[in-house]
Protein backbone atom coordinates (compact mmCIF):
# COMPACT_ATOMS: atom_id res chain seq x y z
CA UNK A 1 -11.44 24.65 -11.56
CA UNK A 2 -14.07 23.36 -9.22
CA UNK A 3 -15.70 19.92 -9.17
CA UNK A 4 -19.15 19.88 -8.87
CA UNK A 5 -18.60 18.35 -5.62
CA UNK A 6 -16.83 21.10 -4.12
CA UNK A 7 -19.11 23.79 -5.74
CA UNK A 8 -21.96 22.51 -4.16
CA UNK A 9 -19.79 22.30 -0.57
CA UNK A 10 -19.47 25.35 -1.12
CA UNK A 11 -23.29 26.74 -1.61
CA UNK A 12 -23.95 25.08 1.72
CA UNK A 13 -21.29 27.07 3.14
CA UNK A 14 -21.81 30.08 1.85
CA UNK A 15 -18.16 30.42 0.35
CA UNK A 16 -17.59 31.80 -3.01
CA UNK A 17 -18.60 30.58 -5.94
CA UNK A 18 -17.01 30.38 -9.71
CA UNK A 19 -20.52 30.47 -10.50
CA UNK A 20 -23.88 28.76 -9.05
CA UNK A 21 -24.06 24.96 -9.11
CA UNK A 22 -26.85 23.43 -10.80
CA UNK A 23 -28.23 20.16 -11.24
CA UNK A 24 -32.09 18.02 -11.17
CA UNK A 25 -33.95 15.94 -8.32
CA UNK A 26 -35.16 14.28 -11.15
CA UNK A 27 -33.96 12.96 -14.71
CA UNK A 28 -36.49 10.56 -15.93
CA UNK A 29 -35.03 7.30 -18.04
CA UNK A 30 -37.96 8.73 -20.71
CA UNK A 31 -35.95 12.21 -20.90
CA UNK A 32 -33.03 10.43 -21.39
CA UNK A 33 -33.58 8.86 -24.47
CA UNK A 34 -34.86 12.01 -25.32
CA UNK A 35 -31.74 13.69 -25.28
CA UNK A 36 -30.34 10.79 -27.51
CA UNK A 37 -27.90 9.60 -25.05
CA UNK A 38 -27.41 5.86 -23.86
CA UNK A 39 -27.42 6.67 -20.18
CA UNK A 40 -28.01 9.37 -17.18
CA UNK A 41 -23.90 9.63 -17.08
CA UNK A 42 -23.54 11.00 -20.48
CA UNK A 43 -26.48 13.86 -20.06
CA UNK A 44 -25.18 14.68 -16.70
CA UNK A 45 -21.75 15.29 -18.72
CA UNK A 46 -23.52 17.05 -21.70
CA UNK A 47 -25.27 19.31 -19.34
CA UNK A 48 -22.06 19.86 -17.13
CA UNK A 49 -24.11 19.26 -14.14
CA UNK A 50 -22.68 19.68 -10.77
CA UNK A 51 -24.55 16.91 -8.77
CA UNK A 52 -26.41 13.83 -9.12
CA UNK A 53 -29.54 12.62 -7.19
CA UNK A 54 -29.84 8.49 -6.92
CA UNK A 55 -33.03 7.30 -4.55
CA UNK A 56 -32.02 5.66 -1.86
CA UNK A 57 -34.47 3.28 -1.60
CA UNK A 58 -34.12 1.41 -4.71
CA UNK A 59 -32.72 -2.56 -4.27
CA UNK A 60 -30.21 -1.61 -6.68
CA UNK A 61 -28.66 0.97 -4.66
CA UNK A 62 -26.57 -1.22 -2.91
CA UNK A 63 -23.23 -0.13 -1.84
CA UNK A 64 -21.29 -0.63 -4.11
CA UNK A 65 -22.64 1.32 -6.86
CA UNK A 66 -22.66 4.37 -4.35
CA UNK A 67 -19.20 3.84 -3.99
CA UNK A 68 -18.68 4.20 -8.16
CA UNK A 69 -20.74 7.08 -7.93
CA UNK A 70 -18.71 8.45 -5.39
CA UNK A 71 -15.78 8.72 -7.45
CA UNK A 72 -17.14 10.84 -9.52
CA UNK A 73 -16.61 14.53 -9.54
CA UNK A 74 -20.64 15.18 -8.49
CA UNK A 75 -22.37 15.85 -4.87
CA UNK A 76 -24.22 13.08 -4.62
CA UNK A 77 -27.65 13.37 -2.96
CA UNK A 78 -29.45 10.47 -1.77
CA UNK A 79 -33.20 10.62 -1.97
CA UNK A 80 -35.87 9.30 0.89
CA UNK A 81 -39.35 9.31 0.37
CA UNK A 82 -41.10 10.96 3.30
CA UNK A 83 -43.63 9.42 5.65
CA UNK A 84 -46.59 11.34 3.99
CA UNK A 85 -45.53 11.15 0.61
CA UNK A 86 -45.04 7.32 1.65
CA UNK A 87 -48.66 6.48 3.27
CA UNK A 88 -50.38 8.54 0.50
CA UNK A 89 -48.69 6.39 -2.62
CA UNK A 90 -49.55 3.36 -0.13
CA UNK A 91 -52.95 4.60 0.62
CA UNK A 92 -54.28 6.49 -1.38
CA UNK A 93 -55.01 10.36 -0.51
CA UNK A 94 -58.58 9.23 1.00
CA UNK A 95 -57.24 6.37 3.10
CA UNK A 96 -54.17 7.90 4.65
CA UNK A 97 -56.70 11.08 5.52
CA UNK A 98 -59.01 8.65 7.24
CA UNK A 99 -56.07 7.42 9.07
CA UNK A 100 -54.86 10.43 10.34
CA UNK A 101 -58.44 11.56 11.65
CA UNK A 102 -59.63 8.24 12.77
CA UNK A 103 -56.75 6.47 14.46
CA UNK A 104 -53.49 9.21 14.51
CA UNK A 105 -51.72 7.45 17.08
CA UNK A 106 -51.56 4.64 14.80
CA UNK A 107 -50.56 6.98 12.00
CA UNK A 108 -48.26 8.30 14.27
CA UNK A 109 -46.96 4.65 14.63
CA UNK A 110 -46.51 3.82 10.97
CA UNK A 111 -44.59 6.88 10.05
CA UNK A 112 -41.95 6.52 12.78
CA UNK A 113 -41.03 3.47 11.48
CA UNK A 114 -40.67 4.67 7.80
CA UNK A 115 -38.77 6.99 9.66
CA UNK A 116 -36.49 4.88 11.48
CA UNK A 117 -36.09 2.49 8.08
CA UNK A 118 -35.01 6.04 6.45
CA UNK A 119 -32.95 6.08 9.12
CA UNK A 120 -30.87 2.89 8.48
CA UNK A 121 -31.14 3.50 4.96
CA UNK A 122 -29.68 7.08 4.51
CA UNK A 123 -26.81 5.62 6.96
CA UNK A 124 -25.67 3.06 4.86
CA UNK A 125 -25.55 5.34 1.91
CA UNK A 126 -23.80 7.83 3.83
CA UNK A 127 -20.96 5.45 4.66
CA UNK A 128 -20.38 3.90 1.52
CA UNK A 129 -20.09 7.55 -0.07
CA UNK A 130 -23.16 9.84 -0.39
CA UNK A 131 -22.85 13.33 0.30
CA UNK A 132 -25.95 14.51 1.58
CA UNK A 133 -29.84 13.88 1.86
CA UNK A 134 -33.24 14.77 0.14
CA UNK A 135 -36.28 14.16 2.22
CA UNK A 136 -39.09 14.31 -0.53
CA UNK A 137 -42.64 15.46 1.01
CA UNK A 138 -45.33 16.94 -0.88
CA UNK A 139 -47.54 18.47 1.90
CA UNK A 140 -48.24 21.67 -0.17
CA UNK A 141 -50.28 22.40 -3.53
CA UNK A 142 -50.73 25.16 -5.83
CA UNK A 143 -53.21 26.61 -2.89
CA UNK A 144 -51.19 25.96 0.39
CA UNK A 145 -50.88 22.89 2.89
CA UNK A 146 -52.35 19.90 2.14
CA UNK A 147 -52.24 18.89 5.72
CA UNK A 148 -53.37 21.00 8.67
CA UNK A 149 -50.76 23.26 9.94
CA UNK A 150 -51.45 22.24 13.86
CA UNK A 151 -50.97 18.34 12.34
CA UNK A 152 -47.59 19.15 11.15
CA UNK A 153 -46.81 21.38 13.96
CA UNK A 154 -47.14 18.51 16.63
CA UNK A 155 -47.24 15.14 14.96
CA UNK A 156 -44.67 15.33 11.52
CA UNK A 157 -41.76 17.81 12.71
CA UNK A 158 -40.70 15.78 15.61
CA UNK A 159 -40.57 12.90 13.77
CA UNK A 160 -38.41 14.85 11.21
CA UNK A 161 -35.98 15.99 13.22
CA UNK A 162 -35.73 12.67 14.57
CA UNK A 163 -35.06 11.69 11.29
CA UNK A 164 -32.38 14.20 10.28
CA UNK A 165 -31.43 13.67 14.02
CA UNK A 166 -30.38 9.94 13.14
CA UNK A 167 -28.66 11.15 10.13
CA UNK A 168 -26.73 13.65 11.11
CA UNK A 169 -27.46 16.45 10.25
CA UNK A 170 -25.05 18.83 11.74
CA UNK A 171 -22.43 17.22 9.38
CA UNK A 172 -24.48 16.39 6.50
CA UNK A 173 -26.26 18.48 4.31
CA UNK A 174 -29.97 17.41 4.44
CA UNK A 175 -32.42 19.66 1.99
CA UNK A 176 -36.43 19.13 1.66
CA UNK A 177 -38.17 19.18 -0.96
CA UNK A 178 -42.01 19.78 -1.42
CA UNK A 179 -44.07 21.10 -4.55
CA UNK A 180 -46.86 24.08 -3.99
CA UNK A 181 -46.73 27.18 -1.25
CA UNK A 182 -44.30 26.41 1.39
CA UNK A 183 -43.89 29.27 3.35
CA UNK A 184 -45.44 28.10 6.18
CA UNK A 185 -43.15 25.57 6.49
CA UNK A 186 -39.64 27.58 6.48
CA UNK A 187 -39.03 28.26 10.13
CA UNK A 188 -40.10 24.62 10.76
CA UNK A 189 -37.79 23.11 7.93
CA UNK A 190 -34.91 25.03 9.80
CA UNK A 191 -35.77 24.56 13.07
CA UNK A 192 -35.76 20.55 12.36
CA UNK A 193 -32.44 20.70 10.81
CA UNK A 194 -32.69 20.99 7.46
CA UNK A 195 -30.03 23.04 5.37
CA UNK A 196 -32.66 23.88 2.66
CA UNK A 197 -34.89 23.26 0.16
CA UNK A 198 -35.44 22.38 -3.36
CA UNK A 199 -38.88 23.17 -5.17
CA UNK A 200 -39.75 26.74 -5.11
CA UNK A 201 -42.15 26.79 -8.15
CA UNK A 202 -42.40 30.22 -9.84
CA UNK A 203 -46.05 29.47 -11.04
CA UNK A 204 -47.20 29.30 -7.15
CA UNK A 205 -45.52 32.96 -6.94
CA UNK A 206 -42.15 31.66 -4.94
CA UNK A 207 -38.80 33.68 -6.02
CA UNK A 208 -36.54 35.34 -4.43
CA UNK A 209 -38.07 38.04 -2.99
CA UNK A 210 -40.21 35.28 -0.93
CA UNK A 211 -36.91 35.07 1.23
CA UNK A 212 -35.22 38.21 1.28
CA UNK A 213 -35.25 40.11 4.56
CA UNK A 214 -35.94 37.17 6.44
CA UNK A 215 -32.59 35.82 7.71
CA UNK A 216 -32.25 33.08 5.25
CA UNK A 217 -29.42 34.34 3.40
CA UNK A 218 -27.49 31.11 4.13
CA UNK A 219 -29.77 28.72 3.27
CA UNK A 220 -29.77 26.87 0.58
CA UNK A 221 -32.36 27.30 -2.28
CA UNK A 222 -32.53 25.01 -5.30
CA UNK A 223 -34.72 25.10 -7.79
CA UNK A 224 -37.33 28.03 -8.79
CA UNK A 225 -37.50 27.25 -12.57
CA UNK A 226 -39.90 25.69 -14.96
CA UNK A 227 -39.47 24.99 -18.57
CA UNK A 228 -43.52 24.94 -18.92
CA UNK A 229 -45.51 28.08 -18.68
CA UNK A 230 -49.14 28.67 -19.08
CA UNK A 231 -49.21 28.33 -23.15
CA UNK A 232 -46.98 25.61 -22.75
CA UNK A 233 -43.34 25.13 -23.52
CA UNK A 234 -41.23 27.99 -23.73
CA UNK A 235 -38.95 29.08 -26.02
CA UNK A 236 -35.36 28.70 -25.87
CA UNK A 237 -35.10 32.16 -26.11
CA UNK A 238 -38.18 32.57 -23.09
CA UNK A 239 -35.52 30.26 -21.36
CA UNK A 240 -32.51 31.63 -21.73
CA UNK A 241 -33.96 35.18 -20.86
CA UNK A 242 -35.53 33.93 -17.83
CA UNK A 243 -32.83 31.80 -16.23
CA UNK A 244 -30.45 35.10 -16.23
CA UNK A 245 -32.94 37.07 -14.58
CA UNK A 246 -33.35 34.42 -12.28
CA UNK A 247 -29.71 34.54 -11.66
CA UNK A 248 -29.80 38.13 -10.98
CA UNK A 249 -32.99 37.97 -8.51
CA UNK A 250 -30.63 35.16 -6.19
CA UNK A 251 -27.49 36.81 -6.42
CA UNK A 252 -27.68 37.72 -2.79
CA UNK A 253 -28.03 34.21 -1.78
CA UNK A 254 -24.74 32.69 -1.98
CA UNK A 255 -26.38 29.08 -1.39
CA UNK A 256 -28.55 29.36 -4.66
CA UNK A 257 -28.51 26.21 -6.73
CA UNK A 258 -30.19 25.88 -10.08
CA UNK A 259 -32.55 23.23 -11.45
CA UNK A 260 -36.54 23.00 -12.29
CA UNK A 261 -38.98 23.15 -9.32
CA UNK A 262 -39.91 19.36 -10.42
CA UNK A 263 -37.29 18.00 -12.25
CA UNK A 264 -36.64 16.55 -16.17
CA UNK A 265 -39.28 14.29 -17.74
CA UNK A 266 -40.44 13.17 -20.76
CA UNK A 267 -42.15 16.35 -23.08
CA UNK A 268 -40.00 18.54 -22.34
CA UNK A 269 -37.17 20.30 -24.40
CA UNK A 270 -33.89 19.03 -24.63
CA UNK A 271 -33.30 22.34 -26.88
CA UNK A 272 -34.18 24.36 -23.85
CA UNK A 273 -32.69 22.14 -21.15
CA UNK A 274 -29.37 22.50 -22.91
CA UNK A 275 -29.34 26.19 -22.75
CA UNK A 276 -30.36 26.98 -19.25
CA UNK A 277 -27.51 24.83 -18.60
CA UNK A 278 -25.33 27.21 -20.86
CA UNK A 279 -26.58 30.07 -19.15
CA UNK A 280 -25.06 28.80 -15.87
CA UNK A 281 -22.10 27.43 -17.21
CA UNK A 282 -21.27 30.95 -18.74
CA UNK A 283 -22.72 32.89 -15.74
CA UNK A 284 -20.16 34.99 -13.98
């Protein structure tokens, strides 16, 4: 039987699969304790996850405790909070936009050093056991690119690839992540380096028809569910019907990996978590 380690290897390599690997960028300590169990461990175990996603920047993420998590039997993704993402919870939305307009060489300034800080981080996790890297960056919403494309174009990809350049990414899986319409961004992600991305929101009109045709076949896609819909919750029935279509509309992606565009937080079902889970577990 595969680890979850090795079944996630394998979605990056496009090798075959027992069945797709599945797992959360985010399980919030609030959705914990709503699944009535004392810590993260035990509802990774309950929902037979495959991987595990720790943030990289966090003073308790020290070496040691990468190393315990590396003897687990997950792929262990370390997270990085991008440049943009970075300024903008600094900032504010209204002060990092004057910044960019006003003074962008000293924008340009800033973010290569939360770049190069990344940098040293992601290394250090790397080396004390980590298996690969998120790069979390919301530049799109519900109606396209927050930022202009020309911006991203010629000031924020080359100091990506920089970034995945210090990493390593030609040996380490690195995968984006953004929320909203990212289209625009695909040939950019992979030209950069990245191995692929997580997000895909369904209510933005992302599947996987969005990809097919296009040459991305071995990429990596994870995400492209939501437990919410526009009445609200759905049903664990609405769930369990939709996550097997969903399986069927990415079975010609061998590098599809299965969790919510956004991850688990508080309000949500535990119910309904549970059996999407079940629906992978027992998918064939």
């Amino acid at each position: 039987m595969m680890t979850g380690r090795k079944r996630v290897w394998a979605a990056f390599q496009g090798s075959h699969l027992d069945r797709p690997p599945k797992g959360e960028i985010l399980i919030t300590p609030e959705i914990v304790k709503e699944f009535r169990r004392p810590d993260i461990q035990t509802v990774l175990a309950y929902l037979n996850t495959d991987l595990v996603v720790l943030p990289i920047e966090q003073p308790e993420m020290n070496s040691s405790l990468w190393r315990t998590w590396a003897k687990t039997g997950y792929f262990i993704f370390g997270l990085i909070t991008g440049p943009i993402t970075y300024l903008n919870r600094k900032l504010g939305w209204l002060g990092f936009s004057r910044l960019m307009v006003k003074k962008p060489w000293e924008a340009r300034e800033i973010m290569s050093k939360i770049i190069q800080n990344s940098v040293r981080s992601a290394t250090a996790a790397l080396e004390a056991g980590c298996d690969g890297i998120i790069a979390a960056d919301d530049l799109a919403g519900d109606r396209g690119l927050l930022i202009s494309p020309s911006y991203l174009e010629k000031k924020y990809f080359p100091l990506i690839a920089e970034l995945l350049r210090g990493i390593g990414s030609r040996h380490v899986p690195c995968v984006f992540h953004s929320d909203g319409i990212i289209m625009e961004l695909i040939v950019h992600l992979r030209k950069a380096g990245f191995w692929g991305i997580h997000g895909l929101q369904p209510s933005v009109g992302i599947g996987a028809g969005s990809f097919r045709g296009k040459g991305l076949e071995n990429w990596v896609f994870w995400g492209n569910f939501e437990f919410e819909g526009q009445a609200g919750l759905k049903s664990d029935t609405e769930v369990k019907n939709e996550v097997l279509n969903l399986l069927k509309e990415w079975a010609g992606f061998p590098g599809y990996i299965f969790g919510s565009s956004g991850g688990l937080y508080k309000g949500l079902s535990p119910k309904a978590i549970k059996a999407a889970y079940d629906v992978i577990t027992s998918w064939r």
